[in-house]
Protein backbone atom coordinates (compact mmCIF):
# COMPACT_ATOMS: atom_id res chain seq x y z
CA UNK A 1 -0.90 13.65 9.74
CA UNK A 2 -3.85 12.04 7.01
CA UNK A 3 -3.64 12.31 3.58
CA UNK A 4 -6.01 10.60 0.77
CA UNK A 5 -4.35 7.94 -1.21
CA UNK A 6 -5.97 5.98 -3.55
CA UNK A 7 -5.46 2.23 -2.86
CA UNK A 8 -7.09 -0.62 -4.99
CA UNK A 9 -9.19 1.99 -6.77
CA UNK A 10 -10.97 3.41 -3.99
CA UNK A 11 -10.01 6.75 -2.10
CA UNK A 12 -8.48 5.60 1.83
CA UNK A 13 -7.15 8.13 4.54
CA UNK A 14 -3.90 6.98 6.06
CA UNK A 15 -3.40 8.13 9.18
CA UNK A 16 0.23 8.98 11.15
CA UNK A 17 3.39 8.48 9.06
CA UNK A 18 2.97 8.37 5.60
CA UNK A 19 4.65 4.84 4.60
CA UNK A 20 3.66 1.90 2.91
CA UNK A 21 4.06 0.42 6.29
CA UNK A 22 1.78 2.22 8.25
CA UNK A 23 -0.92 1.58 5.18
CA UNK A 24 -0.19 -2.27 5.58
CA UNK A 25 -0.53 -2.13 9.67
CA UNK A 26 -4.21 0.47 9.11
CA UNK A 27 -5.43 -2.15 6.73
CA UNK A 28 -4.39 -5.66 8.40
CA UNK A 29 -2.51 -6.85 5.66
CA UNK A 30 -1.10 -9.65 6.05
CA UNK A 31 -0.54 -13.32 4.01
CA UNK A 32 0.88 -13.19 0.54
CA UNK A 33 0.92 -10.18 -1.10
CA UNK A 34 2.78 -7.41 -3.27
CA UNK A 35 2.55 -3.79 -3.31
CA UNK A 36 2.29 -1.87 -6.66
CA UNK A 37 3.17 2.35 -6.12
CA UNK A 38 2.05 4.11 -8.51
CA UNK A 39 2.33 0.97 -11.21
CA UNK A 40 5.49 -0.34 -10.05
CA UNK A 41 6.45 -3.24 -7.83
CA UNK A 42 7.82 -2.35 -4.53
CA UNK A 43 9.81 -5.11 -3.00
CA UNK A 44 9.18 -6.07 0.87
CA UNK A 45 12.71 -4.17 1.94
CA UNK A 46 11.20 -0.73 0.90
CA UNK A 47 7.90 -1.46 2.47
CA UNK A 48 9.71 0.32 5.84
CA UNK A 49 11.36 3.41 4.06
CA UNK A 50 9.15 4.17 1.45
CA UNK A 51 7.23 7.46 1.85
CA UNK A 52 3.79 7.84 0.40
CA UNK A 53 2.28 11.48 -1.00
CA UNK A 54 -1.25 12.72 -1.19
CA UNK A 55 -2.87 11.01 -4.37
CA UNK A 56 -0.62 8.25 -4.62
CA UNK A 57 -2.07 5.28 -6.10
CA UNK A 58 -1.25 2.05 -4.16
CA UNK A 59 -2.08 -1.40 -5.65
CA UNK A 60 -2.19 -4.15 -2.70
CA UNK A 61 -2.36 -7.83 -4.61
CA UNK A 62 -2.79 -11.33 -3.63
CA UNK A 63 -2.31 -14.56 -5.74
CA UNK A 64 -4.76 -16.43 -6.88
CA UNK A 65 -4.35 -20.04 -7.43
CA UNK A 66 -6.47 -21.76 -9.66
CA UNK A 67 -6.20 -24.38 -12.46
C-alpha cells in the first residue's frame, strides 16, 4: 500500500503500513525529535499504533540549541 502524505511541507509516498512508524523507519529518523499530526503533538507511545491517511500532514522536528 502507498499513499501521499505531506511531511515537513513537501509531498512523500509512504510505502507498506500506513503508521507513523513505518514513516520514521522510510526516512531514517532517528536522534531527538517530535512528531506533529496534523498540528498536534504525538507522544513516542503512539508512534507504533497510530495510523496515517492519504493527505495527512506530518511535522517531524528537531531541537535546536543555540544561545
Amino acid at each position: 500500500m502507498t499513499i501521499t502524505l505531506i511531511l515537513n511541507g513537501k509531498p512523500f509516498q509512504l510505502d507498506g503500513e500506513p503508521r507513523i512508524e513505518t514513516l520514521l523507519t522510510q526516512t531514517a529518523t532517528e536522534g531527538r525529535f517530535v512528531v506533529a499530526l496534523n498540528g498536534e503533538l504525538l507522544p513516542r507511545t503512539c508512534y507504533a499504533t497510530t495510523f496515517l491517511q492519504a493527505n495527512d500532514q506530518i511535522d517531524i522536528l528537531f531541537p535546536i540549541a543555540g544561545g
